[in-house]
C-alpha atoms as a PDB file:
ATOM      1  CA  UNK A   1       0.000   0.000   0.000  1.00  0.00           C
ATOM      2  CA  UNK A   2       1.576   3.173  -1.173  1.00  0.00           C
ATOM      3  CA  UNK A   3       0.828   7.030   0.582  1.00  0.00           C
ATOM      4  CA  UNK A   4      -1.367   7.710  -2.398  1.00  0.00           C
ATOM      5  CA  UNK A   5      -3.559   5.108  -2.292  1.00  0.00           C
ATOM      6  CA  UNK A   6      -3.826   5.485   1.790  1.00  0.00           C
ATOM      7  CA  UNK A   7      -4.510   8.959   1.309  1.00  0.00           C
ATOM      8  CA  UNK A   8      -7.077   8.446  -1.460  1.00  0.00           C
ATOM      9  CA  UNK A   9      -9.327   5.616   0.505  1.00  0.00           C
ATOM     10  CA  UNK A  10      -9.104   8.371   3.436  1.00  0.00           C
ATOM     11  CA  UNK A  11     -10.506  11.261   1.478  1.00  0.00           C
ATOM     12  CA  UNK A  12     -12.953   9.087  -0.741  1.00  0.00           C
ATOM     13  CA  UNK A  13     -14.134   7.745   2.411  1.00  0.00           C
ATOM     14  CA  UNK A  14     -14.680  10.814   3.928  1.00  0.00           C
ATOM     15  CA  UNK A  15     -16.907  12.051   0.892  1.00  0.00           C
ATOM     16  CA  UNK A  16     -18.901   8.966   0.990  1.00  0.00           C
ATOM     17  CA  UNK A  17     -19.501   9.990   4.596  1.00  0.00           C
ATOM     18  CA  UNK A  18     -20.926  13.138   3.747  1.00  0.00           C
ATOM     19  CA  UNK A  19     -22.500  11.569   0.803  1.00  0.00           C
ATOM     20  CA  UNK A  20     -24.157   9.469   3.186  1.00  0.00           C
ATOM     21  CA  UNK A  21     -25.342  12.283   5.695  1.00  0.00           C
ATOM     22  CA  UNK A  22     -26.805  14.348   2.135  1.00  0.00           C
ATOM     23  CA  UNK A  23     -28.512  11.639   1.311  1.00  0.00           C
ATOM     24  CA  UNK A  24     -30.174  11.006   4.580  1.00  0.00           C
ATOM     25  CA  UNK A  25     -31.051  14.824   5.048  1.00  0.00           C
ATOM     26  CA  UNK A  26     -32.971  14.706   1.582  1.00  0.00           C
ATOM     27  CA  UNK A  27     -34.956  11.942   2.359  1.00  0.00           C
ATOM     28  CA  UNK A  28     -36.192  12.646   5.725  1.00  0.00           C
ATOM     29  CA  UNK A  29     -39.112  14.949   4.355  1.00  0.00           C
ATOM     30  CA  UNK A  30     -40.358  12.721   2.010  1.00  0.00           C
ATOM     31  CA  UNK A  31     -40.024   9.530   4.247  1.00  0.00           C
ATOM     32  CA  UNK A  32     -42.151  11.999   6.621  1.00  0.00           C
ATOM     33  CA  UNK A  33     -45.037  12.678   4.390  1.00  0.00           C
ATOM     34  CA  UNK A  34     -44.839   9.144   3.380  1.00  0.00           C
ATOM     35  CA  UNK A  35     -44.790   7.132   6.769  1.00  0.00           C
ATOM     36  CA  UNK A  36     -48.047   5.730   7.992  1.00  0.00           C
ATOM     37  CA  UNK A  37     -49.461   6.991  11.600  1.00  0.00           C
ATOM     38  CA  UNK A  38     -47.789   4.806  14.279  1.00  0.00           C
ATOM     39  CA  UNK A  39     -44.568   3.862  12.385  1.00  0.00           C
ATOM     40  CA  UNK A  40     -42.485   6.517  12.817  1.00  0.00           C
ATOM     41  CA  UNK A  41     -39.088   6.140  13.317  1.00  0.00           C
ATOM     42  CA  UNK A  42     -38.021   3.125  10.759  1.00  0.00           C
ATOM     43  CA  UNK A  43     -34.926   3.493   9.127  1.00  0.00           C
ATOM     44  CA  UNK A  44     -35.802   3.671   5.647  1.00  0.00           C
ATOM     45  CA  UNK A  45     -32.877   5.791   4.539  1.00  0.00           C
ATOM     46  CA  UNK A  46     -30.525   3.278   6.056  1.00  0.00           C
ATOM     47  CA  UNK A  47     -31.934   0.949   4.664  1.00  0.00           C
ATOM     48  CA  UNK A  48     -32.134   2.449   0.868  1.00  0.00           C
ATOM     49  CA  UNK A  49     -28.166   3.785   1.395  1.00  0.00           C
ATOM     50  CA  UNK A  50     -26.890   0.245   2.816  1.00  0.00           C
ATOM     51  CA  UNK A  51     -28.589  -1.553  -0.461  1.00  0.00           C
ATOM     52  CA  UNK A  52     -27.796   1.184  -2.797  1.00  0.00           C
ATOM     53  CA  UNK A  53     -23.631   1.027  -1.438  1.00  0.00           C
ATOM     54  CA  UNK A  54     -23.810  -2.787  -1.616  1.00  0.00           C
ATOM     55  CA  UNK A  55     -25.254  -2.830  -5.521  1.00  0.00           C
ATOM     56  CA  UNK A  56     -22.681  -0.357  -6.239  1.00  0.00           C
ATOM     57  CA  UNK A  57     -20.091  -2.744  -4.843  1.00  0.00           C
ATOM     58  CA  UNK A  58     -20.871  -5.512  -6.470  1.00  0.00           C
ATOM     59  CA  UNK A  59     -20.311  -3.849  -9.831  1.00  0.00           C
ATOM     60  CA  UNK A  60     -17.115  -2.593  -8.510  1.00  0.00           C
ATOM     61  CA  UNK A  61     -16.553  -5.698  -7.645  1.00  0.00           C
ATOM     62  CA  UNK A  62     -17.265  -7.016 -10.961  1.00  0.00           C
ATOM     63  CA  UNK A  63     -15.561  -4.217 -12.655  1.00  0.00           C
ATOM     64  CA  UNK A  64     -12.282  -5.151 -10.673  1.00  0.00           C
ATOM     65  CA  UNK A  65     -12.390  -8.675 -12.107  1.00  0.00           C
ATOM     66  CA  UNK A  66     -13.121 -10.520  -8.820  1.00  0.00           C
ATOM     67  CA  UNK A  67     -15.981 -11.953 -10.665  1.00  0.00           C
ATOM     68  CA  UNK A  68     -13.312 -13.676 -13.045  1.00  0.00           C
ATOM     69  CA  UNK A  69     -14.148 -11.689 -15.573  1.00  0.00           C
ATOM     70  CA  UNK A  70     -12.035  -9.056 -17.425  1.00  0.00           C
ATOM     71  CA  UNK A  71     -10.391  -6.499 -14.848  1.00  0.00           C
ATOM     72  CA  UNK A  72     -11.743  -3.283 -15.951  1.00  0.00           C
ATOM     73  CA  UNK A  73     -10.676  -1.511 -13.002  1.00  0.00           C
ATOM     74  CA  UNK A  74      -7.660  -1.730 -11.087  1.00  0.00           C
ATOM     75  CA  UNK A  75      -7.386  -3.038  -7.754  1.00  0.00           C
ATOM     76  CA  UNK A  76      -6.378   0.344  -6.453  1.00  0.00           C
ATOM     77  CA  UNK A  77      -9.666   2.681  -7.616  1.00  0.00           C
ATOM     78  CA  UNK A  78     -11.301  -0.664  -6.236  1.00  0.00           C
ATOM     79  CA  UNK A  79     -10.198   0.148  -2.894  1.00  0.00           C
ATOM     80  CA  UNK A  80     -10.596   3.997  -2.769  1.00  0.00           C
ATOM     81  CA  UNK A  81     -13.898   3.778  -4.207  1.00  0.00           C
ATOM     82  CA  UNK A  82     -15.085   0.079  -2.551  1.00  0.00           C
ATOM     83  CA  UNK A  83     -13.269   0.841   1.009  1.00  0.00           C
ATOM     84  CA  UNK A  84     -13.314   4.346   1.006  1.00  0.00           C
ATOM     85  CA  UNK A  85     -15.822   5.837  -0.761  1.00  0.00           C
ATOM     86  CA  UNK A  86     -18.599   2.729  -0.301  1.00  0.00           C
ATOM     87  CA  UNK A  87     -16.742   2.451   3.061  1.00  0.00           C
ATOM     88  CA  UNK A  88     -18.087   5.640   4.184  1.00  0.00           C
ATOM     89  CA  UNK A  89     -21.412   5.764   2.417  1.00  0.00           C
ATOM     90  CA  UNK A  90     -22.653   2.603   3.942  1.00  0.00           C
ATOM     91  CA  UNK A  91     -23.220   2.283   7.928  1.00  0.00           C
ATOM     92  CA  UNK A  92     -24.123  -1.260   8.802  1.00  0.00           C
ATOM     93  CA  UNK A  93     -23.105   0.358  12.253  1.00  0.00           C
ATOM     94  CA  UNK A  94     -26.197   2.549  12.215  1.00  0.00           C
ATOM     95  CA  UNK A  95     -28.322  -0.154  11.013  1.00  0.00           C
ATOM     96  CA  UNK A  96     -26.792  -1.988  14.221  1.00  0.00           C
ATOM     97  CA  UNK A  97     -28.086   1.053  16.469  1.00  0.00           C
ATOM     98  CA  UNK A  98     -31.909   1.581  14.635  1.00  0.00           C
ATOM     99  CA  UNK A  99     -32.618  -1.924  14.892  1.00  0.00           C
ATOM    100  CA  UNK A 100     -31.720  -1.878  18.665  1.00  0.00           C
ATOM    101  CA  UNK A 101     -33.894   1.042  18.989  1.00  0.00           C
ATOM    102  CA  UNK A 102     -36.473  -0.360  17.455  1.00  0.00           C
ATOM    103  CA  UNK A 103     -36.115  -2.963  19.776  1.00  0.00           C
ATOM    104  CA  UNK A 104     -35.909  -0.800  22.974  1.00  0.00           C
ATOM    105  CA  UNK A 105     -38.817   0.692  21.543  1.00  0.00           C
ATOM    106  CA  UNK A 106     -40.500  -2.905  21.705  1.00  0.00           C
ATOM    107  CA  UNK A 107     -41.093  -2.734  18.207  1.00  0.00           C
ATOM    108  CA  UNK A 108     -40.258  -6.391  17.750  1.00  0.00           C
ATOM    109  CA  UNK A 109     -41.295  -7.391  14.157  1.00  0.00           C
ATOM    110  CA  UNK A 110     -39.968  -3.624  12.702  1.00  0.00           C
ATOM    111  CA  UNK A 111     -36.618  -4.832  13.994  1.00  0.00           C
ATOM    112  CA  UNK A 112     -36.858  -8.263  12.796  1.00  0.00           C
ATOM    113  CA  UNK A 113     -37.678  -7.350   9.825  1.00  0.00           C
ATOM    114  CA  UNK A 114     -34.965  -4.044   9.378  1.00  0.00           C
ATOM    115  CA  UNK A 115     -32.291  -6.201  10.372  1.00  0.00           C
ATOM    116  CA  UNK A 116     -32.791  -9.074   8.119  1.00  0.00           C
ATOM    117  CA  UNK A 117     -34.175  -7.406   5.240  1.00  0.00           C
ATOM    118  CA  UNK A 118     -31.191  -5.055   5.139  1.00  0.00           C
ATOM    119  CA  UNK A 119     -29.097  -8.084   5.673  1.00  0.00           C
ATOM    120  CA  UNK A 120     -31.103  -9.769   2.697  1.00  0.00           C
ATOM    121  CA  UNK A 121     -31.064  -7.272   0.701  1.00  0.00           C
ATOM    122  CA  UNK A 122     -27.598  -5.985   1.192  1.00  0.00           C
ATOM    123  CA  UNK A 123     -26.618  -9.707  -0.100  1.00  0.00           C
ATOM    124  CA  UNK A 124     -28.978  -9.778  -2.977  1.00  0.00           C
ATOM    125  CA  UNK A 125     -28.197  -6.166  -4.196  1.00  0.00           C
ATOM    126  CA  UNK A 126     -24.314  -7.164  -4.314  1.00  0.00           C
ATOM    127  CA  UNK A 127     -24.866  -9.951  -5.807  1.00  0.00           C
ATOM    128  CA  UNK A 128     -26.895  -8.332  -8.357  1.00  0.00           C
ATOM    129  CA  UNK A 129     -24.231  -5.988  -8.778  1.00  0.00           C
ATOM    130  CA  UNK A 130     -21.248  -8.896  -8.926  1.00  0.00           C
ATOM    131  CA  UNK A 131     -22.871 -10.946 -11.661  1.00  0.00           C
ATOM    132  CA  UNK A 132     -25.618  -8.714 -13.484  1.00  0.00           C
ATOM    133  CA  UNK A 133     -22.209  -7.403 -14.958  1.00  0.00           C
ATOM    134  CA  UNK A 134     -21.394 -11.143 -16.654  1.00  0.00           C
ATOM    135  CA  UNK A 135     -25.034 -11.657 -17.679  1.00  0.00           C
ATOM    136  CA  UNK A 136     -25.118  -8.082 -19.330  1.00  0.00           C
ATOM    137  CA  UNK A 137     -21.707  -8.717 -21.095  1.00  0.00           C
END
Protein backbone atom coordinates (compact mmCIF):
# COMPACT_ATOMS: atom_id res chain seq x y z
CA UNK A 1 0.00 0.00 0.00
CA UNK A 2 1.58 3.17 -1.17
CA UNK A 3 0.83 7.03 0.58
CA UNK A 4 -1.37 7.71 -2.40
CA UNK A 5 -3.56 5.11 -2.29
CA UNK A 6 -3.83 5.48 1.79
CA UNK A 7 -4.51 8.96 1.31
CA UNK A 8 -7.08 8.45 -1.46
CA UNK A 9 -9.33 5.62 0.50
CA UNK A 10 -9.10 8.37 3.44
CA UNK A 11 -10.51 11.26 1.48
CA UNK A 12 -12.95 9.09 -0.74
CA UNK A 13 -14.13 7.74 2.41
CA UNK A 14 -14.68 10.81 3.93
CA UNK A 15 -16.91 12.05 0.89
CA UNK A 16 -18.90 8.97 0.99
CA UNK A 17 -19.50 9.99 4.60
CA UNK A 18 -20.93 13.14 3.75
CA UNK A 19 -22.50 11.57 0.80
CA UNK A 20 -24.16 9.47 3.19
CA UNK A 21 -25.34 12.28 5.69
CA UNK A 22 -26.81 14.35 2.13
CA UNK A 23 -28.51 11.64 1.31
CA UNK A 24 -30.17 11.01 4.58
CA UNK A 25 -31.05 14.82 5.05
CA UNK A 26 -32.97 14.71 1.58
CA UNK A 27 -34.96 11.94 2.36
CA UNK A 28 -36.19 12.65 5.72
CA UNK A 29 -39.11 14.95 4.36
CA UNK A 30 -40.36 12.72 2.01
CA UNK A 31 -40.02 9.53 4.25
CA UNK A 32 -42.15 12.00 6.62
CA UNK A 33 -45.04 12.68 4.39
CA UNK A 34 -44.84 9.14 3.38
CA UNK A 35 -44.79 7.13 6.77
CA UNK A 36 -48.05 5.73 7.99
CA UNK A 37 -49.46 6.99 11.60
CA UNK A 38 -47.79 4.81 14.28
CA UNK A 39 -44.57 3.86 12.39
CA UNK A 40 -42.49 6.52 12.82
CA UNK A 41 -39.09 6.14 13.32
CA UNK A 42 -38.02 3.12 10.76
CA UNK A 43 -34.93 3.49 9.13
CA UNK A 44 -35.80 3.67 5.65
CA UNK A 45 -32.88 5.79 4.54
CA UNK A 46 -30.52 3.28 6.06
CA UNK A 47 -31.93 0.95 4.66
CA UNK A 48 -32.13 2.45 0.87
CA UNK A 49 -28.17 3.79 1.40
CA UNK A 50 -26.89 0.24 2.82
CA UNK A 51 -28.59 -1.55 -0.46
CA UNK A 52 -27.80 1.18 -2.80
CA UNK A 53 -23.63 1.03 -1.44
CA UNK A 54 -23.81 -2.79 -1.62
CA UNK A 55 -25.25 -2.83 -5.52
CA UNK A 56 -22.68 -0.36 -6.24
CA UNK A 57 -20.09 -2.74 -4.84
CA UNK A 58 -20.87 -5.51 -6.47
CA UNK A 59 -20.31 -3.85 -9.83
CA UNK A 60 -17.12 -2.59 -8.51
CA UNK A 61 -16.55 -5.70 -7.65
CA UNK A 62 -17.27 -7.02 -10.96
CA UNK A 63 -15.56 -4.22 -12.65
CA UNK A 64 -12.28 -5.15 -10.67
CA UNK A 65 -12.39 -8.67 -12.11
CA UNK A 66 -13.12 -10.52 -8.82
CA UNK A 67 -15.98 -11.95 -10.66
CA UNK A 68 -13.31 -13.68 -13.04
CA UNK A 69 -14.15 -11.69 -15.57
CA UNK A 70 -12.03 -9.06 -17.42
CA UNK A 71 -10.39 -6.50 -14.85
CA UNK A 72 -11.74 -3.28 -15.95
CA UNK A 73 -10.68 -1.51 -13.00
CA UNK A 74 -7.66 -1.73 -11.09
CA UNK A 75 -7.39 -3.04 -7.75
CA UNK A 76 -6.38 0.34 -6.45
CA UNK A 77 -9.67 2.68 -7.62
CA UNK A 78 -11.30 -0.66 -6.24
CA UNK A 79 -10.20 0.15 -2.89
CA UNK A 80 -10.60 4.00 -2.77
CA UNK A 81 -13.90 3.78 -4.21
CA UNK A 82 -15.09 0.08 -2.55
CA UNK A 83 -13.27 0.84 1.01
CA UNK A 84 -13.31 4.35 1.01
CA UNK A 85 -15.82 5.84 -0.76
CA UNK A 86 -18.60 2.73 -0.30
CA UNK A 87 -16.74 2.45 3.06
CA UNK A 88 -18.09 5.64 4.18
CA UNK A 89 -21.41 5.76 2.42
CA UNK A 90 -22.65 2.60 3.94
CA UNK A 91 -23.22 2.28 7.93
CA UNK A 92 -24.12 -1.26 8.80
CA UNK A 93 -23.10 0.36 12.25
CA UNK A 94 -26.20 2.55 12.21
CA UNK A 95 -28.32 -0.15 11.01
CA UNK A 96 -26.79 -1.99 14.22
CA UNK A 97 -28.09 1.05 16.47
CA UNK A 98 -31.91 1.58 14.63
CA UNK A 99 -32.62 -1.92 14.89
CA UNK A 100 -31.72 -1.88 18.67
CA UNK A 101 -33.89 1.04 18.99
CA UNK A 102 -36.47 -0.36 17.45
CA UNK A 103 -36.12 -2.96 19.78
CA UNK A 104 -35.91 -0.80 22.97
CA UNK A 105 -38.82 0.69 21.54
CA UNK A 106 -40.50 -2.91 21.70
CA UNK A 107 -41.09 -2.73 18.21
CA UNK A 108 -40.26 -6.39 17.75
CA UNK A 109 -41.29 -7.39 14.16
CA UNK A 110 -39.97 -3.62 12.70
CA UNK A 111 -36.62 -4.83 13.99
CA UNK A 112 -36.86 -8.26 12.80
CA UNK A 113 -37.68 -7.35 9.82
CA UNK A 114 -34.97 -4.04 9.38
CA UNK A 115 -32.29 -6.20 10.37
CA UNK A 116 -32.79 -9.07 8.12
CA UNK A 117 -34.17 -7.41 5.24
CA UNK A 118 -31.19 -5.06 5.14
CA UNK A 119 -29.10 -8.08 5.67
CA UNK A 120 -31.10 -9.77 2.70
CA UNK A 121 -31.06 -7.27 0.70
CA UNK A 122 -27.60 -5.99 1.19
CA UNK A 123 -26.62 -9.71 -0.10
CA UNK A 124 -28.98 -9.78 -2.98
CA UNK A 125 -28.20 -6.17 -4.20
CA UNK A 126 -24.31 -7.16 -4.31
CA UNK A 127 -24.87 -9.95 -5.81
CA UNK A 128 -26.90 -8.33 -8.36
CA UNK A 129 -24.23 -5.99 -8.78
CA UNK A 130 -21.25 -8.90 -8.93
CA UNK A 131 -22.87 -10.95 -11.66
CA UNK A 132 -25.62 -8.71 -13.48
CA UNK A 133 -22.21 -7.40 -14.96
CA UNK A 134 -21.39 -11.14 -16.65
CA UNK A 135 -25.03 -11.66 -17.68
CA UNK A 136 -25.12 -8.08 -19.33
CA UNK A 137 -21.71 -8.72 -21.10
Amino acid sequence: MTPLLLLGVALAGGVGAVARFSFDAAMQPLLRKLERPGSRGFPWATLLINVSGSLVLGILAALAGLAGGAQVLPHEWFAVLGTGFLGGYTTFSTASVDAARLIAARRWNAALGYAGGTAALSTLAAAAGFWGLALLG
